[in-house]
PDB file of N, CA and C in Angstrom:
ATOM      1  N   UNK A   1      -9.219  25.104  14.409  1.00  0.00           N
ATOM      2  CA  UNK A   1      -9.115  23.832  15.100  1.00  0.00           C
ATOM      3  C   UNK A   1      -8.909  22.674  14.129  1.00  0.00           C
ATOM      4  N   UNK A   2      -9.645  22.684  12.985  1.00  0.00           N
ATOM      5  CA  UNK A   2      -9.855  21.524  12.088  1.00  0.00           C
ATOM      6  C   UNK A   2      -8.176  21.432  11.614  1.00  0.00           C
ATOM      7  N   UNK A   3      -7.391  22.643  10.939  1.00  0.00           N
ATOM      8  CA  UNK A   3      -6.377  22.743  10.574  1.00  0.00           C
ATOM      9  C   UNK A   3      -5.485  21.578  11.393  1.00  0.00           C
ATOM     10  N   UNK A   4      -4.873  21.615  12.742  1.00  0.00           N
ATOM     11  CA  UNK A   4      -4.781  20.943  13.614  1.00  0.00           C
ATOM     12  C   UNK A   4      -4.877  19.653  13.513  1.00  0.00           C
ATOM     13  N   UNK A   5      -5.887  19.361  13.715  1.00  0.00           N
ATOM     14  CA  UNK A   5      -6.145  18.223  13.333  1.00  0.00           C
ATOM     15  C   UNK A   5      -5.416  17.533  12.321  1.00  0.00           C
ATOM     16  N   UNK A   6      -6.137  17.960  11.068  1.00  0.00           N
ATOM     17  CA  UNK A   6      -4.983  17.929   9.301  1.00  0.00           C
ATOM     18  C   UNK A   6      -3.649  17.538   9.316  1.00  0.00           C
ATOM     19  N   UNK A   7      -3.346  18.390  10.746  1.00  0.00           N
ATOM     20  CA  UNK A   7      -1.509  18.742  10.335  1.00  0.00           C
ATOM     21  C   UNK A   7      -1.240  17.140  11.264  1.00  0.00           C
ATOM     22  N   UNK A   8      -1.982  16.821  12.298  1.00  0.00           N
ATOM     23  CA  UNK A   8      -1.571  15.468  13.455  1.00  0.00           C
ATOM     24  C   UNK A   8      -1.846  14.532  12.329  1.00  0.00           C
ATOM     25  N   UNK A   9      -3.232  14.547  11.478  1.00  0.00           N
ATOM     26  CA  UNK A   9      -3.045  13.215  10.503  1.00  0.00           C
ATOM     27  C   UNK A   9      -1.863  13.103   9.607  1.00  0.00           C
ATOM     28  N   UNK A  10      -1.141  14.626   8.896  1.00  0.00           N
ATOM     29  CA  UNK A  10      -0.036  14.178   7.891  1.00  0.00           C
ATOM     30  C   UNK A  10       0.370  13.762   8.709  1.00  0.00           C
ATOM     31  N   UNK A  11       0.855  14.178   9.701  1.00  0.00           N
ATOM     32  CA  UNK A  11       2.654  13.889  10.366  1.00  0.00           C
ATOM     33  C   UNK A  11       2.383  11.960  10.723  1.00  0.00           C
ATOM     34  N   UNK A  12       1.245  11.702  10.808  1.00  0.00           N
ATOM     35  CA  UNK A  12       0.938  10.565  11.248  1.00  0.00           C
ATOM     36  C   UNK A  12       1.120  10.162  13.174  1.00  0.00           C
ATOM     37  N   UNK A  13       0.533   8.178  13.540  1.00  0.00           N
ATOM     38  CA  UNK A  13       0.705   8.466  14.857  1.00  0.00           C
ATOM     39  C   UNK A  13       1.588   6.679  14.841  1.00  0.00           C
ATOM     40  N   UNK A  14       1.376   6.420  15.999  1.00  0.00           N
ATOM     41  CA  UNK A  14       2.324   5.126  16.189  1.00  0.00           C
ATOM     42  C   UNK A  14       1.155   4.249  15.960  1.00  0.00           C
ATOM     43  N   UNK A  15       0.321   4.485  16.153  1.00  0.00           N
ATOM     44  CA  UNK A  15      -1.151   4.104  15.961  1.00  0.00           C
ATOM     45  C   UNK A  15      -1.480   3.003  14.600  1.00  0.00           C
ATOM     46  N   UNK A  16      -0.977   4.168  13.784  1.00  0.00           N
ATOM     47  CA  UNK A  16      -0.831   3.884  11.856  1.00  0.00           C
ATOM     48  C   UNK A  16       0.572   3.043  11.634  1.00  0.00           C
ATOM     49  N   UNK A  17       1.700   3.058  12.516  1.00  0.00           N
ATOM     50  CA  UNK A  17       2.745   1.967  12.925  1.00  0.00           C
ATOM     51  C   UNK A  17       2.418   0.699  12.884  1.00  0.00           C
ATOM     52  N   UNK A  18       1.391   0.120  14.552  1.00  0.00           N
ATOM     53  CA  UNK A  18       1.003  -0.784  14.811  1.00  0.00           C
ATOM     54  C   UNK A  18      -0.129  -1.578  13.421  1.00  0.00           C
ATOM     55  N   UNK A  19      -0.656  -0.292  12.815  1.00  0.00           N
ATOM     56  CA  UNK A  19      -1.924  -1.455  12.018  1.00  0.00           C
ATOM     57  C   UNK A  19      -0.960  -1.891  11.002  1.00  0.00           C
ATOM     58  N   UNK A  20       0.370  -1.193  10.344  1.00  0.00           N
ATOM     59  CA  UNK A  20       0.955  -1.719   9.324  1.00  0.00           C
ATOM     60  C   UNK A  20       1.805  -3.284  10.067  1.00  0.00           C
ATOM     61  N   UNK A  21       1.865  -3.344  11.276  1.00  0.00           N
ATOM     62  CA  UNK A  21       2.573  -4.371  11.732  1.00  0.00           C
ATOM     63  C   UNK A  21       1.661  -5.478  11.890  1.00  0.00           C
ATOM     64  N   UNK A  22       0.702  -5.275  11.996  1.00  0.00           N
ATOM     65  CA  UNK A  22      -0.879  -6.041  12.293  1.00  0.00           C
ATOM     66  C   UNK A  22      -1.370  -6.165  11.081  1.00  0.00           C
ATOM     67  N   UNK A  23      -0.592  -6.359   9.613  1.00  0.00           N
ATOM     68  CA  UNK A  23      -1.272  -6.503   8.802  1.00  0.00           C
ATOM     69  C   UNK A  23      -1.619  -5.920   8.057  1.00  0.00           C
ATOM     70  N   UNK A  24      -1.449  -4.577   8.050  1.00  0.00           N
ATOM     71  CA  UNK A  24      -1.200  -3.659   7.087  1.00  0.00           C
ATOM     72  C   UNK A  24      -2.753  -2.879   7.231  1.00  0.00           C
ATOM     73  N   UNK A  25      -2.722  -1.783   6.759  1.00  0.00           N
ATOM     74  CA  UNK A  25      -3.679  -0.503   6.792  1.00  0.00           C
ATOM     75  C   UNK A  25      -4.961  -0.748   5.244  1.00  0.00           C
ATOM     76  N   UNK A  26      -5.603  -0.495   5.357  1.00  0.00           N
ATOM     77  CA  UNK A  26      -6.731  -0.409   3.774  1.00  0.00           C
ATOM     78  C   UNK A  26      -6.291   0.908   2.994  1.00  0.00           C
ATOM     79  N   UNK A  27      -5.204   1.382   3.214  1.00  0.00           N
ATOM     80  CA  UNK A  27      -4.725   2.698   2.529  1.00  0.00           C
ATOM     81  C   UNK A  27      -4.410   2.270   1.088  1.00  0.00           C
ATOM     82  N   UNK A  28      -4.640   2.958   0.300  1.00  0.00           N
ATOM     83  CA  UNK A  28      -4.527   2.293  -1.336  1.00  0.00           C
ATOM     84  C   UNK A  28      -3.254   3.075  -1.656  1.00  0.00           C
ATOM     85  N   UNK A  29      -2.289   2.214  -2.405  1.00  0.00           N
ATOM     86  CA  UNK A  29      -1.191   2.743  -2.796  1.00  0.00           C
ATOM     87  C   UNK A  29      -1.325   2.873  -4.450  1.00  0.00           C
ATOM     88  N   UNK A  30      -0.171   4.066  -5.018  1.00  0.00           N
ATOM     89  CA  UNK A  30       0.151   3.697  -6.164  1.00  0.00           C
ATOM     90  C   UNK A  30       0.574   2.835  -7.018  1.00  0.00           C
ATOM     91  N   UNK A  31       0.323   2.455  -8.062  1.00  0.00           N
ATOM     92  CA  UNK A  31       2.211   1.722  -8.519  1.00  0.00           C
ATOM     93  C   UNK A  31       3.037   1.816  -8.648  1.00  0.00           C
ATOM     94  N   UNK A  32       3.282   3.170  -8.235  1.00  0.00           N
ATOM     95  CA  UNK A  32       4.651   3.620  -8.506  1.00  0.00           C
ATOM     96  C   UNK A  32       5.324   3.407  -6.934  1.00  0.00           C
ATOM     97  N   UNK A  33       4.322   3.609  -5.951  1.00  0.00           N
ATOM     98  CA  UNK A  33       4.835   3.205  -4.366  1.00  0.00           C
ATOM     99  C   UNK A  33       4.586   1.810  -4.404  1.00  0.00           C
ATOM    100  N   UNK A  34       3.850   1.303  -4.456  1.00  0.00           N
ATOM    101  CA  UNK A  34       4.180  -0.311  -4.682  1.00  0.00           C
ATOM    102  C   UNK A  34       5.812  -1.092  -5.200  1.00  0.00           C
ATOM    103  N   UNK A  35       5.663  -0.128  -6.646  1.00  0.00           N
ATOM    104  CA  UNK A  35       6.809  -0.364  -7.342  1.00  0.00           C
ATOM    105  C   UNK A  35       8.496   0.161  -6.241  1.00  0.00           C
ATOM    106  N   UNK A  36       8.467   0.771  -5.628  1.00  0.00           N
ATOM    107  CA  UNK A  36       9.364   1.259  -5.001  1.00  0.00           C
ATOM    108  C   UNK A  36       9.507   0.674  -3.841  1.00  0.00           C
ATOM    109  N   UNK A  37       8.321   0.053  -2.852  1.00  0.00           N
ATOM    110  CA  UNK A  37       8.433  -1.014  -1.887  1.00  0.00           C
ATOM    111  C   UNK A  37       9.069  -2.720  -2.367  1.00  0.00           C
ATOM    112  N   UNK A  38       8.836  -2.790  -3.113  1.00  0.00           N
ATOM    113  CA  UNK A  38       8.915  -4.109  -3.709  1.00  0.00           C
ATOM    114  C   UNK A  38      10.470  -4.048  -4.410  1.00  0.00           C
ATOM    115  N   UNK A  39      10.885  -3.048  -4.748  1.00  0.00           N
ATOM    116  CA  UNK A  39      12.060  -2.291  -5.259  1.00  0.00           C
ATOM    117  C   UNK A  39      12.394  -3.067  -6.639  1.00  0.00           C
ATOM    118  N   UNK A  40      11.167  -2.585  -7.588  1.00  0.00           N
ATOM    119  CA  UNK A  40      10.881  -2.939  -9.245  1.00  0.00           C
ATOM    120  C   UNK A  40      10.330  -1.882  -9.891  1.00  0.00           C
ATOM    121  N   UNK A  41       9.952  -1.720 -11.390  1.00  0.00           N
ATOM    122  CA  UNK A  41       9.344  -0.937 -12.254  1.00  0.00           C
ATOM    123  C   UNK A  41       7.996  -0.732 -11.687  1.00  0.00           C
ATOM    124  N   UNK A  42       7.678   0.430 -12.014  1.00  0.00           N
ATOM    125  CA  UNK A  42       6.454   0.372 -11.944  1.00  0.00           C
ATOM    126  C   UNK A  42       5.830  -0.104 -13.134  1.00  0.00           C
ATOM    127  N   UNK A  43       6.200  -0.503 -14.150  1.00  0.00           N
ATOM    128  CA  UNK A  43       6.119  -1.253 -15.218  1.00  0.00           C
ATOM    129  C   UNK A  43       6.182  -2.628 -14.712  1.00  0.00           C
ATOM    130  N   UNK A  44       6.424  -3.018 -14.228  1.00  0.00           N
ATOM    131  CA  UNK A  44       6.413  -4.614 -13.689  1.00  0.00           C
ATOM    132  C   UNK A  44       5.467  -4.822 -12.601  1.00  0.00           C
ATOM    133  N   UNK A  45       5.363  -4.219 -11.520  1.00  0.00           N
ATOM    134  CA  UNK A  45       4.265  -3.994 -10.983  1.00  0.00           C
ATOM    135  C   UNK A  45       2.659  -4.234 -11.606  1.00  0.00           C
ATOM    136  N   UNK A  46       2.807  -3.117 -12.662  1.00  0.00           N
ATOM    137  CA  UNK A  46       1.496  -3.214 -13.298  1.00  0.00           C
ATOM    138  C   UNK A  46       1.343  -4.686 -14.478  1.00  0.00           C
ATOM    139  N   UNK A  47       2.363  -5.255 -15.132  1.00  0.00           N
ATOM    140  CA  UNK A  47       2.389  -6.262 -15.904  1.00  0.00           C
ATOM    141  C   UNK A  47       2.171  -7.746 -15.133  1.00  0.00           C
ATOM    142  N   UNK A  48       2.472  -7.532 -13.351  1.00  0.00           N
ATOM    143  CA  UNK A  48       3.205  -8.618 -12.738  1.00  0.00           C
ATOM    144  C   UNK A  48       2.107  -8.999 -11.976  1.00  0.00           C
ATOM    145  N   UNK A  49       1.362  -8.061 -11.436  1.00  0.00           N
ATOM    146  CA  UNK A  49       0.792  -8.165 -10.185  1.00  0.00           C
ATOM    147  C   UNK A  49      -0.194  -9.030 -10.296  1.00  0.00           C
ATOM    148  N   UNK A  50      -1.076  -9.582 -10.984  1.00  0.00           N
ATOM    149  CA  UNK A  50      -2.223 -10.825 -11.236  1.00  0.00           C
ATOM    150  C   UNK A  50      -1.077 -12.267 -10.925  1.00  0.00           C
ATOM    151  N   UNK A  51       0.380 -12.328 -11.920  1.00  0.00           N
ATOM    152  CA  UNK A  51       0.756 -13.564 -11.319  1.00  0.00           C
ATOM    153  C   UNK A  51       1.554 -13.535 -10.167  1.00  0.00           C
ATOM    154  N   UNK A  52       1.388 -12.558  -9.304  1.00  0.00           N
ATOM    155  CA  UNK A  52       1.769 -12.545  -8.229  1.00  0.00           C
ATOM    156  C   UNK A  52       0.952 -13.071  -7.334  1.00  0.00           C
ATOM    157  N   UNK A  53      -0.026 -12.672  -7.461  1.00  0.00           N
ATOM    158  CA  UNK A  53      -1.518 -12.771  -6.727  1.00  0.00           C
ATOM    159  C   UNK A  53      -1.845 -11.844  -5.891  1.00  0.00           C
ATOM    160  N   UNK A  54      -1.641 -10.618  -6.368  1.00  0.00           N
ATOM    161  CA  UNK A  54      -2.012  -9.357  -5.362  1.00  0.00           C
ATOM    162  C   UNK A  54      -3.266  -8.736  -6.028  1.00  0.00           C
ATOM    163  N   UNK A  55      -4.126  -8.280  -4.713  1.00  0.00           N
ATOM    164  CA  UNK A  55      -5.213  -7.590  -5.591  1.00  0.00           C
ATOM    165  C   UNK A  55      -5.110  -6.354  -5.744  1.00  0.00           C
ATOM    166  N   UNK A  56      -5.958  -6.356  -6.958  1.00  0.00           N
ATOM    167  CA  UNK A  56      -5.817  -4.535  -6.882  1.00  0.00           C
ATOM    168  C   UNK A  56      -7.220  -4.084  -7.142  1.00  0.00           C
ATOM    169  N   UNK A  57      -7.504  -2.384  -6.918  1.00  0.00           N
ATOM    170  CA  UNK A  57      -8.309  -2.052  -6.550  1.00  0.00           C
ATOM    171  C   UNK A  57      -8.109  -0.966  -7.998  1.00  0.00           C
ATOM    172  N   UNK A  58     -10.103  -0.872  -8.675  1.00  0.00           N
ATOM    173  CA  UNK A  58      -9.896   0.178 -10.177  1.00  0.00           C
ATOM    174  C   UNK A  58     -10.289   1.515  -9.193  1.00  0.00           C
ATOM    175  N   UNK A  59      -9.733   2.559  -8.933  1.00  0.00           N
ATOM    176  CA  UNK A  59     -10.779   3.723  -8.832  1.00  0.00           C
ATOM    177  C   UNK A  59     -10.583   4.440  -9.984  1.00  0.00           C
ATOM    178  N   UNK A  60     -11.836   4.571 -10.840  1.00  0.00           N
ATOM    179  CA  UNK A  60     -12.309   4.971 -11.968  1.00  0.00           C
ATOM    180  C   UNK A  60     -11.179   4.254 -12.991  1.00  0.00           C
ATOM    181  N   UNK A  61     -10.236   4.673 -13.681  1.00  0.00           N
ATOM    182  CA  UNK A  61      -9.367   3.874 -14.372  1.00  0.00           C
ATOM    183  C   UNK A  61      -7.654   3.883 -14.159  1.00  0.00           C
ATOM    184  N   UNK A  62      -8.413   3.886 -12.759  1.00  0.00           N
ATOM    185  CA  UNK A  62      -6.730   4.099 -12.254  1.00  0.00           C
ATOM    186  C   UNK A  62      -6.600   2.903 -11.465  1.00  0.00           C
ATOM    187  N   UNK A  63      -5.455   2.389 -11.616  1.00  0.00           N
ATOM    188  CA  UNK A  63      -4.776   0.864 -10.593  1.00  0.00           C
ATOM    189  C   UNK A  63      -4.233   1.542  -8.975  1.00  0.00           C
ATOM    190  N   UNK A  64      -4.953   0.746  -8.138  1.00  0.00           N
ATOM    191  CA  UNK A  64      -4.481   0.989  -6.733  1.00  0.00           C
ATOM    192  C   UNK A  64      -4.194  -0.194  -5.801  1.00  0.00           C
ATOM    193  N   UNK A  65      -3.858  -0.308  -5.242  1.00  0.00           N
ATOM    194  CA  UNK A  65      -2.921  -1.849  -3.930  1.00  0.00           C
ATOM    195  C   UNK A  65      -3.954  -1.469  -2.989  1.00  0.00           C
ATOM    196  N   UNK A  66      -4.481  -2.109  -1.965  1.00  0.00           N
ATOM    197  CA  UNK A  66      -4.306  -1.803  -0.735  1.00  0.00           C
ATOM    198  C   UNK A  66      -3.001  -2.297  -0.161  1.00  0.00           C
ATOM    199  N   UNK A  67      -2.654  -1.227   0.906  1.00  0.00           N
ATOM    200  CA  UNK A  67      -1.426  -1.756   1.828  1.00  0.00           C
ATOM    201  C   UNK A  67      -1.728  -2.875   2.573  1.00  0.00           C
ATOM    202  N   UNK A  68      -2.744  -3.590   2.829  1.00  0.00           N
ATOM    203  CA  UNK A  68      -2.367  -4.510   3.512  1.00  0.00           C
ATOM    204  C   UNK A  68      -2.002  -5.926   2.583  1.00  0.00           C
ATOM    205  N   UNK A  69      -2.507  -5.249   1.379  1.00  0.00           N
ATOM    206  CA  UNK A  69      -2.852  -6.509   0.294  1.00  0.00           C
ATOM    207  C   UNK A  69      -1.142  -7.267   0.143  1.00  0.00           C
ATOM    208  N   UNK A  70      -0.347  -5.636  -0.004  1.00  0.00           N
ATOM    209  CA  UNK A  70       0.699  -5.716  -0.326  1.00  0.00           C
ATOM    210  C   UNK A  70       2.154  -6.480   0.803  1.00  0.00           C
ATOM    211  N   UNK A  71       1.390  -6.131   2.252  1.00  0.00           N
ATOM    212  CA  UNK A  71       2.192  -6.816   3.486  1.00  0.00           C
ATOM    213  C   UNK A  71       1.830  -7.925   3.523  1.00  0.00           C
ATOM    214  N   UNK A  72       0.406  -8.364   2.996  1.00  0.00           N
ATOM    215  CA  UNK A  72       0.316  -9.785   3.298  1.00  0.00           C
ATOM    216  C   UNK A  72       0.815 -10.800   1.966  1.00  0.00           C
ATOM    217  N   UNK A  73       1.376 -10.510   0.675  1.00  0.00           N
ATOM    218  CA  UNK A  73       1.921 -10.714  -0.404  1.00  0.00           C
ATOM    219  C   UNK A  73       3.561 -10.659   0.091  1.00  0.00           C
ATOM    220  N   UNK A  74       4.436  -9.996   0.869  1.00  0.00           N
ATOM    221  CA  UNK A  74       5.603 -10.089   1.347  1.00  0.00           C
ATOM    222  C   UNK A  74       5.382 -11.139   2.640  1.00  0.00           C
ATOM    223  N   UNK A  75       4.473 -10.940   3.371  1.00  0.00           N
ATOM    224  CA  UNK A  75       4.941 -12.204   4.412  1.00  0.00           C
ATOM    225  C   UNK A  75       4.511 -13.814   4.300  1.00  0.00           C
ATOM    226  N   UNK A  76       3.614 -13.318   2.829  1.00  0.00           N
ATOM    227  CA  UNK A  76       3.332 -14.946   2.412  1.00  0.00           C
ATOM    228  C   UNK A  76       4.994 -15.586   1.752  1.00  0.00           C
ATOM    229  N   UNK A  77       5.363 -14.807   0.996  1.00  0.00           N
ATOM    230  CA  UNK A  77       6.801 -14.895   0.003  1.00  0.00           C
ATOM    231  C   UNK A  77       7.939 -14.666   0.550  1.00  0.00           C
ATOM    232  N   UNK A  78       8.188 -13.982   1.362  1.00  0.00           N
ATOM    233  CA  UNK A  78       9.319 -12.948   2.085  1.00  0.00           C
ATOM    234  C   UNK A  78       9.398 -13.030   3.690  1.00  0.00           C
ATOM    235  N   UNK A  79       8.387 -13.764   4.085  1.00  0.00           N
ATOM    236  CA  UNK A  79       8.311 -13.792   5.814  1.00  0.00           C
ATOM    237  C   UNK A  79       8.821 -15.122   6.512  1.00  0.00           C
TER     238      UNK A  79
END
């Protein structure tokens, strides 16, 4: 049963649609998906992102976005 389940969260729902339209999800991205939304280095990303004013999140010593951090950084600039 649990499997199931697993397989409805990858595929995702319209659900996870609406919160990215509402502002985006608390899902933590890479920089390298950051870097590829924004369509830059992930080298620039990581050099850029303080004078951008996006926050980022340490887990252990790794750099992470939240997604909403990142929708609300495009519709302040880009909207």
């Amino acid at each position: 049963m649990r499997s199931g389940w697993m397989a409805e969260e990858c595929r995702g729902s319209d659900r996870g649609r609406d919160a990215l339209t509402a502002g985006g999800s608390n899902r933590l991205l890479t920089p390298e998906e950051v870097a590829a939304w924004l369509k830059v280095s992930e080298i620039t990303v990581k050099n850029k992102y303080r004078t951008w004013g996006i926050k980022a999140q340490k887990v252990g010593r790794l750099l992470r976005f939240r997604e909403r951090d990142i929708v609300a950084y495009l519709e302040e600039n880009y909207g």
